[in-house]
N, C-alpha and C. Protein backbone atom coordinates (compact mmCIF):
# COMPACT_ATOMS: atom_id res chain seq x y z
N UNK A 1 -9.26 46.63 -23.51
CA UNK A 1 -10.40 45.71 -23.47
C UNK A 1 -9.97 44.34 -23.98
N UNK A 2 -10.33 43.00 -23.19
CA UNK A 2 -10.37 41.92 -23.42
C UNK A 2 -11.34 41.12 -24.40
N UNK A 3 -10.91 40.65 -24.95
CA UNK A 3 -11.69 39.58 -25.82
C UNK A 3 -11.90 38.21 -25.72
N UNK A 4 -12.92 37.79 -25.58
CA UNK A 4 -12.98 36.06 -24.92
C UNK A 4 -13.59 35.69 -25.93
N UNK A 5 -13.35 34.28 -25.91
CA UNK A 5 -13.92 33.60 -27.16
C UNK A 5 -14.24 32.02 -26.49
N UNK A 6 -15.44 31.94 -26.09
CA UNK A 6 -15.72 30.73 -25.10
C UNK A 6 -16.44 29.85 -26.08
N UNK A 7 -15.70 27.98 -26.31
CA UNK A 7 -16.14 26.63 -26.69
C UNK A 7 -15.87 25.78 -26.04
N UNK A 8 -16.94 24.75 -26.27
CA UNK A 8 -16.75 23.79 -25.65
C UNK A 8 -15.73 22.26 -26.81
N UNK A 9 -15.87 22.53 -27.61
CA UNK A 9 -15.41 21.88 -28.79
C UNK A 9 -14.97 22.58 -30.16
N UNK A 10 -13.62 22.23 -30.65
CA UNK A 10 -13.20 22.61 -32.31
C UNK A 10 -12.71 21.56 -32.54
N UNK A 11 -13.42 21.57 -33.81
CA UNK A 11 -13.00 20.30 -34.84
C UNK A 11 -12.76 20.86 -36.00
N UNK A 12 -11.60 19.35 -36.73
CA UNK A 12 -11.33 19.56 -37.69
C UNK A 12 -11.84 19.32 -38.66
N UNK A 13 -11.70 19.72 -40.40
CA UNK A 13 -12.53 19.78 -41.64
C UNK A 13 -13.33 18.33 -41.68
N UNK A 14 -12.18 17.41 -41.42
CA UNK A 14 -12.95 15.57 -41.27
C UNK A 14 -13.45 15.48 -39.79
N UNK A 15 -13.89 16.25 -39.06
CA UNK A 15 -14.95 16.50 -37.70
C UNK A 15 -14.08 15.91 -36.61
N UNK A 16 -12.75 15.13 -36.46
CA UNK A 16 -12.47 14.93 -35.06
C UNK A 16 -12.23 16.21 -34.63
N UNK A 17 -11.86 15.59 -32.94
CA UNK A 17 -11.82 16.82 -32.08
C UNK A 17 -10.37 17.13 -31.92
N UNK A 18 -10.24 18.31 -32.21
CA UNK A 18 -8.92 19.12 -31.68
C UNK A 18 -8.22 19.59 -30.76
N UNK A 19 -9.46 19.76 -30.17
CA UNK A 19 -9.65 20.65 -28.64
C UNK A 19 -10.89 20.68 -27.88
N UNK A 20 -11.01 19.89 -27.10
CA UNK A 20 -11.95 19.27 -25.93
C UNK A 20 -11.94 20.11 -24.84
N UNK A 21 -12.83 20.67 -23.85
CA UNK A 21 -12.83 20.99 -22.56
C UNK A 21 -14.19 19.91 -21.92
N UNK A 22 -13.61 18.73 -21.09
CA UNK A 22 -14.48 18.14 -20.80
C UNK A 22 -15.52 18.55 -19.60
N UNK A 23 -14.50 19.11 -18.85
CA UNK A 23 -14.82 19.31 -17.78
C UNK A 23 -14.00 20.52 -17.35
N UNK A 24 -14.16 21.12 -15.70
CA UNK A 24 -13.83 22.63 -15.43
C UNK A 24 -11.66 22.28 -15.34
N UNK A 25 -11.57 20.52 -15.09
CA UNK A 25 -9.82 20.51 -14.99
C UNK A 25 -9.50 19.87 -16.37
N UNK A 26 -10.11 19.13 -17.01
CA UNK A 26 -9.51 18.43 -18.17
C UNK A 26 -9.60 19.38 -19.62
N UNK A 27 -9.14 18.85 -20.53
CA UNK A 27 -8.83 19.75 -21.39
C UNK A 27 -7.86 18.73 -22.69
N UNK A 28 -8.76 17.77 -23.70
CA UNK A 28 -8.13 17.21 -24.53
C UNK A 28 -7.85 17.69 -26.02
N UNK A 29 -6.82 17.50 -25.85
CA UNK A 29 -5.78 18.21 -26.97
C UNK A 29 -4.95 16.95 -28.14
N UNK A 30 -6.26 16.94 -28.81
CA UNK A 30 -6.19 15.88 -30.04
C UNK A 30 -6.44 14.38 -29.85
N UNK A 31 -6.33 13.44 -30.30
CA UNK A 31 -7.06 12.13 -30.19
C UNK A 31 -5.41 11.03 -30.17
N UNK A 32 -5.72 10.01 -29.62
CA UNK A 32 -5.15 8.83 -29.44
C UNK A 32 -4.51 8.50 -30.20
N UNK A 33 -2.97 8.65 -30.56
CA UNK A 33 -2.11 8.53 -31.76
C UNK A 33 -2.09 9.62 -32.76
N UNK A 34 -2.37 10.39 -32.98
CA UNK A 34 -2.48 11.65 -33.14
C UNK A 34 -1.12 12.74 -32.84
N UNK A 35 -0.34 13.22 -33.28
CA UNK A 35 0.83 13.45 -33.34
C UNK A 35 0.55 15.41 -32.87
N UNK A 36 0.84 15.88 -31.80
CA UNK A 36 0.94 17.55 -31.35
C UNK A 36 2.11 18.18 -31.84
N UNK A 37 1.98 19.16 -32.99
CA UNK A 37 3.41 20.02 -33.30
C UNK A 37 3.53 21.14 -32.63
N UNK A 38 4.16 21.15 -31.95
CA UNK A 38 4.83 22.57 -31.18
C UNK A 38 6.07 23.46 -32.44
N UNK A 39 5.40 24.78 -32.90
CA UNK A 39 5.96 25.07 -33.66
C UNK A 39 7.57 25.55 -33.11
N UNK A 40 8.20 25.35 -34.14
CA UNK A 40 9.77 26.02 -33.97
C UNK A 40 9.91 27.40 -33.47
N UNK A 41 10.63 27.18 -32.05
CA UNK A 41 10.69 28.74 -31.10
C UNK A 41 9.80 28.42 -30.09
N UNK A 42 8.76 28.12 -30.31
CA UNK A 42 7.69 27.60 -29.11
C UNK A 42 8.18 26.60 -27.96
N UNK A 43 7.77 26.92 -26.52
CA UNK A 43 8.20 26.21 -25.53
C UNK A 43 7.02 25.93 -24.59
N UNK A 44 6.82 24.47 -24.38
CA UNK A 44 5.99 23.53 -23.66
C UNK A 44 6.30 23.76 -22.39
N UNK A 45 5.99 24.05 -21.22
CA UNK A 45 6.63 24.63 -19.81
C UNK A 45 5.71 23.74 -18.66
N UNK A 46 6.08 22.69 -18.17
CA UNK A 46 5.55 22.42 -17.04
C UNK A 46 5.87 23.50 -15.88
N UNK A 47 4.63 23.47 -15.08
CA UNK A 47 4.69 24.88 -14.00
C UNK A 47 5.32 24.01 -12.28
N UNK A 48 5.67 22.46 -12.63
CA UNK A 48 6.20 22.14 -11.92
C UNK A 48 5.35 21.26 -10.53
N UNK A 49 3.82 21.56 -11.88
CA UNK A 49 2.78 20.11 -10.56
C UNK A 49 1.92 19.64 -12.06
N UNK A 50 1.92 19.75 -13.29
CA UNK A 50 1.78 18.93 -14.09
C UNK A 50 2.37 17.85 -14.09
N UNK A 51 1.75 16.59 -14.56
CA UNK A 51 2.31 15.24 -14.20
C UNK A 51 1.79 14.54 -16.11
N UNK A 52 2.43 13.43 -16.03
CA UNK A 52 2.21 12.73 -17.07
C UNK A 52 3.09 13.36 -18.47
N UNK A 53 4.40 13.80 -18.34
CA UNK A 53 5.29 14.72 -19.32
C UNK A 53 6.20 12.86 -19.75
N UNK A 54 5.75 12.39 -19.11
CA UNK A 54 6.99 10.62 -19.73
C UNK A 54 8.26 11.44 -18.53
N UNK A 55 8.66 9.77 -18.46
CA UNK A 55 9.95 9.48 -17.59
C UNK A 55 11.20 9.94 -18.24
N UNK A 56 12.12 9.57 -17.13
CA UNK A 56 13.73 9.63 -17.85
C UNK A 56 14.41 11.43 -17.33
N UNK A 57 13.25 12.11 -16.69
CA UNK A 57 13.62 13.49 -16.67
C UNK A 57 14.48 13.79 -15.30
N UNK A 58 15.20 14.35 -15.36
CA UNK A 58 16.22 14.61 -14.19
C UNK A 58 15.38 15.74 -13.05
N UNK A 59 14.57 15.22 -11.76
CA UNK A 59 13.98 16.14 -10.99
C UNK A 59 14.86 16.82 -9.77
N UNK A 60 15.67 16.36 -9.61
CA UNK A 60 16.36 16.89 -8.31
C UNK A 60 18.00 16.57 -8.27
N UNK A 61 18.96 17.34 -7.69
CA UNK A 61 20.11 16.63 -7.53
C UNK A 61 20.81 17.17 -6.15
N UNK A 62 21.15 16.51 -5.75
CA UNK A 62 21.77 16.89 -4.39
C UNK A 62 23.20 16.45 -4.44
N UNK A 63 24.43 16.68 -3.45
CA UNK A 63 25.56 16.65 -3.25
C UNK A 63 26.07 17.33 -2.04
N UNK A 64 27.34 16.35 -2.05
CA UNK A 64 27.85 16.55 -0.34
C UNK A 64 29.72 16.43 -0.83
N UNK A 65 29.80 17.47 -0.51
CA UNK A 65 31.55 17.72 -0.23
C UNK A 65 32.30 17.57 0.65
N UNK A 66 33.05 16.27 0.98
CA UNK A 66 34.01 16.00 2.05
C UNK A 66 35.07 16.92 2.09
N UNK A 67 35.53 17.78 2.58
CA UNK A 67 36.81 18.78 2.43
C UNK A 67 37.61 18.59 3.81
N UNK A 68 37.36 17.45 4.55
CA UNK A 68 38.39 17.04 5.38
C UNK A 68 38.50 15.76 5.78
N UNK A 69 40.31 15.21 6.33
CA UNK A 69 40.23 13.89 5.91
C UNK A 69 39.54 13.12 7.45
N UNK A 70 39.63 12.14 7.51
CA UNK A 70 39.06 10.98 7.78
C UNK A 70 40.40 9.97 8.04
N UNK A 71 40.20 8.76 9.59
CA UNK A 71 40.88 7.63 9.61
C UNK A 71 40.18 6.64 10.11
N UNK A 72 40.70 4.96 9.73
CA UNK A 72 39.87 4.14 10.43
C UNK A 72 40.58 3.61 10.94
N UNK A 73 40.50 2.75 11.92
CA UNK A 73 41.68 1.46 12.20
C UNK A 73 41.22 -0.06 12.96
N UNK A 74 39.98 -0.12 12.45
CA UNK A 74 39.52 -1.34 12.89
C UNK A 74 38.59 -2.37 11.85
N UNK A 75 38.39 -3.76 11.84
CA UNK A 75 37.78 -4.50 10.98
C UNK A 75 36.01 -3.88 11.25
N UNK A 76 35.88 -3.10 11.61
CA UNK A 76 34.31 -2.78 11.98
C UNK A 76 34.17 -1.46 10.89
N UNK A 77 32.74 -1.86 9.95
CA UNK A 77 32.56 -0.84 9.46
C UNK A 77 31.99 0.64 10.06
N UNK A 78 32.48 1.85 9.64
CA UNK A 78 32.20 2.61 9.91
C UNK A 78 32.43 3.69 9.17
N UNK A 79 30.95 4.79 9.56
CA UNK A 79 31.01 6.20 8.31
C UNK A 79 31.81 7.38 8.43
N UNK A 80 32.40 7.76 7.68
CA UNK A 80 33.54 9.07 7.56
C UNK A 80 33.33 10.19 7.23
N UNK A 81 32.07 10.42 7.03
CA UNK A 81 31.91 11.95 7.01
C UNK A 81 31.13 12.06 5.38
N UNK A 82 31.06 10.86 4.61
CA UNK A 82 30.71 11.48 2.98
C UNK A 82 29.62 10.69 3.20
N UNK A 83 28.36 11.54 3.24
CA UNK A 83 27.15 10.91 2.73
C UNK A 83 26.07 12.23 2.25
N UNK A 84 25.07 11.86 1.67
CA UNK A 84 24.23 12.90 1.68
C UNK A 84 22.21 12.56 1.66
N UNK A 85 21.81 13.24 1.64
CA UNK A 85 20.32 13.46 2.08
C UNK A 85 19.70 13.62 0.71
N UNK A 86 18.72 13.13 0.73
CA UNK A 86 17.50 12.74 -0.69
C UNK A 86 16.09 12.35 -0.33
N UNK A 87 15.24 13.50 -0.57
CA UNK A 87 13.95 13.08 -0.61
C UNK A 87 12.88 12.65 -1.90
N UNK A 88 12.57 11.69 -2.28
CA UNK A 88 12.35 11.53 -3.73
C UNK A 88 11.18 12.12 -3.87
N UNK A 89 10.92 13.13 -4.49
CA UNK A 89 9.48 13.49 -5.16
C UNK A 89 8.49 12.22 -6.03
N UNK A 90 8.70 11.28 -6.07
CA UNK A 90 8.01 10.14 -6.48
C UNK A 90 8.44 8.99 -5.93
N UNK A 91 7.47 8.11 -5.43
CA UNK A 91 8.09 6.81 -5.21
C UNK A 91 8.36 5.78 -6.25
N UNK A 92 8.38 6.59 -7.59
CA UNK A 92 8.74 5.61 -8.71
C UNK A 92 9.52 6.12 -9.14
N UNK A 93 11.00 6.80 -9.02
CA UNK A 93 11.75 7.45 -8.83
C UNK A 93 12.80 6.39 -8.60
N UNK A 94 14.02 6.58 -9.34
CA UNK A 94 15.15 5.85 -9.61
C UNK A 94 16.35 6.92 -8.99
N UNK A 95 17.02 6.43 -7.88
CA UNK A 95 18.38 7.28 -7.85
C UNK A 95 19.72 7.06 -8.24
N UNK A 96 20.00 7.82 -8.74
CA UNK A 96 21.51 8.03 -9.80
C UNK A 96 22.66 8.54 -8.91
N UNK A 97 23.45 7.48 -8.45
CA UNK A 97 24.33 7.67 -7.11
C UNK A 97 25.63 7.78 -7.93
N UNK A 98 26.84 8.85 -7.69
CA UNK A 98 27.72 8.90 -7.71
C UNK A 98 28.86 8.46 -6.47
N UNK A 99 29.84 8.22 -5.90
CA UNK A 99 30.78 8.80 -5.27
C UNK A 99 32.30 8.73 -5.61
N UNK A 100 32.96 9.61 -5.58
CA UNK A 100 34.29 9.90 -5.73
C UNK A 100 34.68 10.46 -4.80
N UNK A 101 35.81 9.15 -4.38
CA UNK A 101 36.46 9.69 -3.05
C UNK A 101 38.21 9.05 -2.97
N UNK A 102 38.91 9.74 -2.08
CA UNK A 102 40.44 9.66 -2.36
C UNK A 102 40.69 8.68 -1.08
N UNK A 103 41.51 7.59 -1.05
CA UNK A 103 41.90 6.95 -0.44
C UNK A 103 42.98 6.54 -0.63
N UNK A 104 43.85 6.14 1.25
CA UNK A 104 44.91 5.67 1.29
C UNK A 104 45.13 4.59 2.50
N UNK A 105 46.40 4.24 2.96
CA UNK A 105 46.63 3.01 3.84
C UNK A 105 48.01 3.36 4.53
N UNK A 106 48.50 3.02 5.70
CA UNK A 106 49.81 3.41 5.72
C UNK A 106 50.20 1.72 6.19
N UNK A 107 49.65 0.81 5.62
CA UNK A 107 50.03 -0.63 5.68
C UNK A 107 49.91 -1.26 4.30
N UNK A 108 51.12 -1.90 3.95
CA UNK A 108 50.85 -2.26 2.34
C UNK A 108 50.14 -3.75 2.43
N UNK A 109 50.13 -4.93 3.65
CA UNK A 109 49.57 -5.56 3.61
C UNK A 109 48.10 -5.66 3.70
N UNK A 110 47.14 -4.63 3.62
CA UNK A 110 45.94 -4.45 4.22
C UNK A 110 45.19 -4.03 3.64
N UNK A 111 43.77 -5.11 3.77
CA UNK A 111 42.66 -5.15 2.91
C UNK A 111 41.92 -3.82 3.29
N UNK A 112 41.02 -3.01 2.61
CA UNK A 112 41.10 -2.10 2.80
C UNK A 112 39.20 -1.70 2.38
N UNK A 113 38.29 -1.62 3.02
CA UNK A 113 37.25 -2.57 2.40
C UNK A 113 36.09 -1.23 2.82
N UNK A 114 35.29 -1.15 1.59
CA UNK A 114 34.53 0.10 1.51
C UNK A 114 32.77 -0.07 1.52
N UNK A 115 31.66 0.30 1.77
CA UNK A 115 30.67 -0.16 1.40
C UNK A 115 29.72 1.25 1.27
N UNK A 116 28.59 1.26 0.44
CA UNK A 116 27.64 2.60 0.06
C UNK A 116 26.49 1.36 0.86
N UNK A 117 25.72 2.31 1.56
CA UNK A 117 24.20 2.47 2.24
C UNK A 117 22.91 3.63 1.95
N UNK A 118 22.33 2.81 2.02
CA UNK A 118 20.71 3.27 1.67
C UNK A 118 20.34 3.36 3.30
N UNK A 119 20.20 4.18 3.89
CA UNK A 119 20.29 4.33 5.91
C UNK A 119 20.83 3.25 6.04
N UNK A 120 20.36 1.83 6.50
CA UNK A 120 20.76 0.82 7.32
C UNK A 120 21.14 0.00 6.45
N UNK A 121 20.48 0.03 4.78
CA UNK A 121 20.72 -1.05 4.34
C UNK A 121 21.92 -0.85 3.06
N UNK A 122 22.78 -1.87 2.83
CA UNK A 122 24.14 -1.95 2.01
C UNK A 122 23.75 -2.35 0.91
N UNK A 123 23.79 -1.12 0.08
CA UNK A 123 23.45 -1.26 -1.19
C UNK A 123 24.94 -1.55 -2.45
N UNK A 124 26.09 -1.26 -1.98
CA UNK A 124 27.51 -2.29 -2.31
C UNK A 124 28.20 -2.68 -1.58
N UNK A 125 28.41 -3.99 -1.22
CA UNK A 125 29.38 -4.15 0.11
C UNK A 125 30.41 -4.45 -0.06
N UNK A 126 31.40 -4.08 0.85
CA UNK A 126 32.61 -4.97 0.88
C UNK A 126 33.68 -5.04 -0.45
N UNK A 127 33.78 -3.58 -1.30
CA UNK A 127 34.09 -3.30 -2.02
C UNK A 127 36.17 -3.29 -1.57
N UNK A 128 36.99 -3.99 -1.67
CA UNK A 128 37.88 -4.07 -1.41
C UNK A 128 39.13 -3.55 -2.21
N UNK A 129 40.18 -3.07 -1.25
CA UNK A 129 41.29 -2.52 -1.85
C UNK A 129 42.75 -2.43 -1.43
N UNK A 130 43.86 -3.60 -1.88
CA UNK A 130 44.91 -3.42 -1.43
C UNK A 130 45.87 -2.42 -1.96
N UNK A 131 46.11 -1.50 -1.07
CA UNK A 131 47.24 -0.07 -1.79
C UNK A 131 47.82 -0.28 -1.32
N UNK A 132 48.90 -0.15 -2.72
CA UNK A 132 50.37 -0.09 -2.88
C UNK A 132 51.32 0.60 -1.98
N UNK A 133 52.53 -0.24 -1.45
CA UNK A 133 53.14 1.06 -0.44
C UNK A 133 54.93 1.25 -1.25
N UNK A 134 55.01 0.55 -2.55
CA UNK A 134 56.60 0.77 -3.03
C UNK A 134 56.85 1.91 -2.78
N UNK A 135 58.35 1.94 -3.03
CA UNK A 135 58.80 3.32 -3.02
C UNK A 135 58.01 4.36 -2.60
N UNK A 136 57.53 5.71 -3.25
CA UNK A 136 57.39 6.73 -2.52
C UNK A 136 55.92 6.16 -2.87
N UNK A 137 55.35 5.80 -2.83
CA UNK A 137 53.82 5.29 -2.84
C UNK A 137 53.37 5.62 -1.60
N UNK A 138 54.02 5.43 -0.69
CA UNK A 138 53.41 6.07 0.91
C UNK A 138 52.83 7.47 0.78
N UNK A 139 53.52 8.04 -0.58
CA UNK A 139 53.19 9.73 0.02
C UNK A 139 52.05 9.58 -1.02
N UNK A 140 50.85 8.38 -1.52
CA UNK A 140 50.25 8.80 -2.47
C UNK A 140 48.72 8.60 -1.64
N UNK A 141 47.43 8.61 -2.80
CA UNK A 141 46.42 8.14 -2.26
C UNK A 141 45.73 7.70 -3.96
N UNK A 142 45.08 7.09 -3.57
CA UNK A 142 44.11 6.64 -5.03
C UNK A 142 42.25 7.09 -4.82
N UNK A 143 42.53 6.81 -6.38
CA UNK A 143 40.85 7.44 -6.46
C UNK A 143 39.85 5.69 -6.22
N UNK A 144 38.94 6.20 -5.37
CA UNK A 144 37.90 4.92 -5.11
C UNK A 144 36.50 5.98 -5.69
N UNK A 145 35.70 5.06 -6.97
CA UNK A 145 34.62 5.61 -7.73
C UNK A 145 33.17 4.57 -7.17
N UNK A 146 32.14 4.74 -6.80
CA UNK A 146 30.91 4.08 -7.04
C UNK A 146 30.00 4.99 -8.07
N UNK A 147 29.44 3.87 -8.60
CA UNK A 147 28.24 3.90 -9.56
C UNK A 147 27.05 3.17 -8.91
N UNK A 148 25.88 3.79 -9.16
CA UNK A 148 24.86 2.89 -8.89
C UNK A 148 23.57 3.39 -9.00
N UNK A 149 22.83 2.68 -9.61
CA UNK A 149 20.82 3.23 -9.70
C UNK A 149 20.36 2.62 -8.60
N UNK A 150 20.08 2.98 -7.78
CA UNK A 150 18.75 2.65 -6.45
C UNK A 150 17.61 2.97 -7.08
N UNK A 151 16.57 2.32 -6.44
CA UNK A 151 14.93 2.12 -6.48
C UNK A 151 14.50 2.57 -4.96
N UNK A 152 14.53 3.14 -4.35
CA UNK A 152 14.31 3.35 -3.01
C UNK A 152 12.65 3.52 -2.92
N UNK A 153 11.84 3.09 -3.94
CA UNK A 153 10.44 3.42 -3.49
C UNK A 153 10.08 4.18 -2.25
N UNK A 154 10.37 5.35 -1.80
CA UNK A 154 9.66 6.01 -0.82
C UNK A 154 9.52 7.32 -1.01
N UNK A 155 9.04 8.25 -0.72
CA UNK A 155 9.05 9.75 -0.59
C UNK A 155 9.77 10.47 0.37
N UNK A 156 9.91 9.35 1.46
CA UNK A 156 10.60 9.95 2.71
C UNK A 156 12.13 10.62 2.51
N UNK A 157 12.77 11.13 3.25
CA UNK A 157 13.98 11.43 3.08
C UNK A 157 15.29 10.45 3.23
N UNK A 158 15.79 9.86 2.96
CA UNK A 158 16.83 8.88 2.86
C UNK A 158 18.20 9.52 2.99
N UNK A 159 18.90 8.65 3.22
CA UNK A 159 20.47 9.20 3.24
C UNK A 159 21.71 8.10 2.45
N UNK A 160 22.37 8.38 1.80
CA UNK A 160 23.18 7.27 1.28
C UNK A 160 24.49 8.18 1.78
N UNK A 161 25.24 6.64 2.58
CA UNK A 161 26.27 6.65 3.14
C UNK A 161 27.44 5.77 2.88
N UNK A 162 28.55 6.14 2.74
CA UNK A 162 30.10 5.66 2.18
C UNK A 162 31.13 5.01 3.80
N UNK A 163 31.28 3.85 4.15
CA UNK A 163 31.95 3.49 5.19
C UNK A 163 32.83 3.06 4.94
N UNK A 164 34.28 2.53 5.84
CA UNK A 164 34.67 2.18 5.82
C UNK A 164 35.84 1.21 6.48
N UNK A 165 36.03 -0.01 6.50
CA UNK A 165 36.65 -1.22 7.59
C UNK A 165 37.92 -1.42 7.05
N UNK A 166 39.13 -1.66 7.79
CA UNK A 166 40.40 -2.11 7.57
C UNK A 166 41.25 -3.58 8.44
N UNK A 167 41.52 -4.64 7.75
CA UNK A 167 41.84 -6.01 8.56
C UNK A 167 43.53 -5.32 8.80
N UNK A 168 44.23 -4.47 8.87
CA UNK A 168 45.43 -3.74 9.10
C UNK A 168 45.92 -2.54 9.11
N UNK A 169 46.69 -1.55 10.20
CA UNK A 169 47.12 -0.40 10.27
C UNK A 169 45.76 0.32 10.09
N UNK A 170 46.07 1.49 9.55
CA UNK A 170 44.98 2.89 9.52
C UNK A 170 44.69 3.14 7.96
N UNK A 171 43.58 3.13 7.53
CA UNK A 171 43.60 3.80 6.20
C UNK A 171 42.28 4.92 6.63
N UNK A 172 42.80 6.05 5.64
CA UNK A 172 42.30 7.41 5.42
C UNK A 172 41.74 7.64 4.42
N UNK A 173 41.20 8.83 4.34
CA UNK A 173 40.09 9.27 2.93
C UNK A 173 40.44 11.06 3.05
N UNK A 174 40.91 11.44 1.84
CA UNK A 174 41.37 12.57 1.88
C UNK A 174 42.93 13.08 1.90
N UNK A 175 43.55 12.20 2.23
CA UNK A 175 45.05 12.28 2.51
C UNK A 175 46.01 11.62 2.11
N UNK A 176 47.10 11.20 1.89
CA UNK A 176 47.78 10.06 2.31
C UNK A 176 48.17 9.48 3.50
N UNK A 177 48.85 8.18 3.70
CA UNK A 177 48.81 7.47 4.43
C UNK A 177 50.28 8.07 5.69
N UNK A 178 51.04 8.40 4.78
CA UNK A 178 52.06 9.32 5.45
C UNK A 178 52.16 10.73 4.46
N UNK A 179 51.67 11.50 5.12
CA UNK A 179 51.73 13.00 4.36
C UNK A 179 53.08 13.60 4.03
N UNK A 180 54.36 13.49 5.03
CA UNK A 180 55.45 13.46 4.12
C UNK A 180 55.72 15.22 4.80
N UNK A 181 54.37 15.62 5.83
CA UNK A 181 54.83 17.33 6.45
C UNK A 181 54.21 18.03 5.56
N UNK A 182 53.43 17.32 4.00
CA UNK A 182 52.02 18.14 3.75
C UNK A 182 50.69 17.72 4.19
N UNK A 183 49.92 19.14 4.53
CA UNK A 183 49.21 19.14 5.04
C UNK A 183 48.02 18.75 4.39
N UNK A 184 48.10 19.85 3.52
CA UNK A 184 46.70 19.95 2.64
C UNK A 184 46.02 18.38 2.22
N UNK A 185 44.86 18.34 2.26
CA UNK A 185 43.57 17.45 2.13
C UNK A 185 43.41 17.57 0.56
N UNK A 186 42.73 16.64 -0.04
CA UNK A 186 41.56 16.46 -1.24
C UNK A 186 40.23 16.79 -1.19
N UNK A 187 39.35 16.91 -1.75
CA UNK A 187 37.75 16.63 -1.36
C UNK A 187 37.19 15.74 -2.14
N UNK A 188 36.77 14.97 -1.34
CA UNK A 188 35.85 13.68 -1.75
C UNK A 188 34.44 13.83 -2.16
N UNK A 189 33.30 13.21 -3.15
CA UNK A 189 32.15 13.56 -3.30
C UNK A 189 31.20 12.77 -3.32
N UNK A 190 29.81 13.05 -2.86
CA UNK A 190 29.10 12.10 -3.12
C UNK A 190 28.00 12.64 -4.02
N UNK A 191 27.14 11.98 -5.10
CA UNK A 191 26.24 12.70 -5.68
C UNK A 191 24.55 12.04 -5.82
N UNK A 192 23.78 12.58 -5.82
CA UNK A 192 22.50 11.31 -5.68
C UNK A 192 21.52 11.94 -6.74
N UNK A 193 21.27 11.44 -7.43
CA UNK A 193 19.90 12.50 -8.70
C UNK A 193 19.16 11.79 -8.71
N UNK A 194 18.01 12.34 -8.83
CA UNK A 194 16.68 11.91 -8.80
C UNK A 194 16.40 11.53 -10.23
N UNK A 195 16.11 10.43 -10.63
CA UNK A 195 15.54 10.69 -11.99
C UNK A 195 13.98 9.88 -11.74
N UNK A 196 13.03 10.82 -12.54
CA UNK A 196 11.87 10.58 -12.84
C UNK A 196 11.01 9.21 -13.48
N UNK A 197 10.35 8.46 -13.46
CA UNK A 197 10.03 6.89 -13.79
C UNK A 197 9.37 7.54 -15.35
């Protein structure tokens, strides 16, 4: 057998309210500056459509694994395979963009020039890179990193994409520029997190 114990109001010894049911959805739980202790061991649990918990909270994260390489060989930008997909659960929603990706050139004179997109629009451009070809440097590749917070105000699904243009020879992503008769690839990454306003 159950026991119910139905109020509409408890107050404390100096009469504010403690615990409000205003109505059949609201439900106030202490007064305006008023400090809530959640005792030690106790856990506060959003069920995941409560709203109003404060910003800064990490809601979603997505990622995309390049595990094969990629070449370009023209001054025209273009995408290589590393991007990934994000739908923001808020349009006040900040995204937390990673990418780490391996790059090389098999021309030591040549600008080597990278850019991240929000779909159509270039959110870093023209991020440039002359690699080294001394000595055995041909058989190498280097790490290329972006950082970046987007504001994408929308809910819709978005895509952020990694391209890339060369003013000489071929440069690659995943490989080196002359492999040297190895085969094996790197994997490149891209990462996008949602964080909460």
């Amino acid at each position: 057998m159950t026991s119910v114990i139905k109020v509409d109001t408890i107050q404390s010894a100096a009469g504010s309210t403690v615990l409000e049911q205003t109505n059949a959805t609201t439900i106030t739980l202490g007064l305006s500056g008023q400090t809530i202790s959640i005792p030690s061991g106790a856990t506060l649990t959003n069920n995941g459509t409560a709203t109003g918990f404060g910003g800064g909270k990490v809601l979603q994260i997505q990622q995309t694994k390049l595990t094969t390489s990629a070449s370009h060989n023209t001054n025209s930008y273009a995408a290589f395979g590393l991007d990934v997909n994000i739908t923001p659960t808020s349009a006040s929603s900040t995204i937390l963009l990673f990418v780490n990706a391996y790059v090389s050139s098999d021309t030591q004179t040549a600008n080597n020039y990278y850019e991240l997109r929000r779909d159509s629009t270039t959110i870093i451009s023209d991020t440039v890179i002359r690699i080294p070809q001394e000595a055995q440097s041909v058989y190498r590749f280097y790490n290329l990193v972006f950082n970046w917070i987007d504001s994408p105000a929308t809910t819709s699904q978005i895509q952020y994409n990694t391209r890339m243009r060369t003013n000489a020879g071929t440069m690659y992503v995943n490989r080196p520029g002359n492999q040297g008769g190895f085969s094996e690839v790197a994997d490149s990454v891209i990462t996008a997190i949602e964080i909460g306003a």
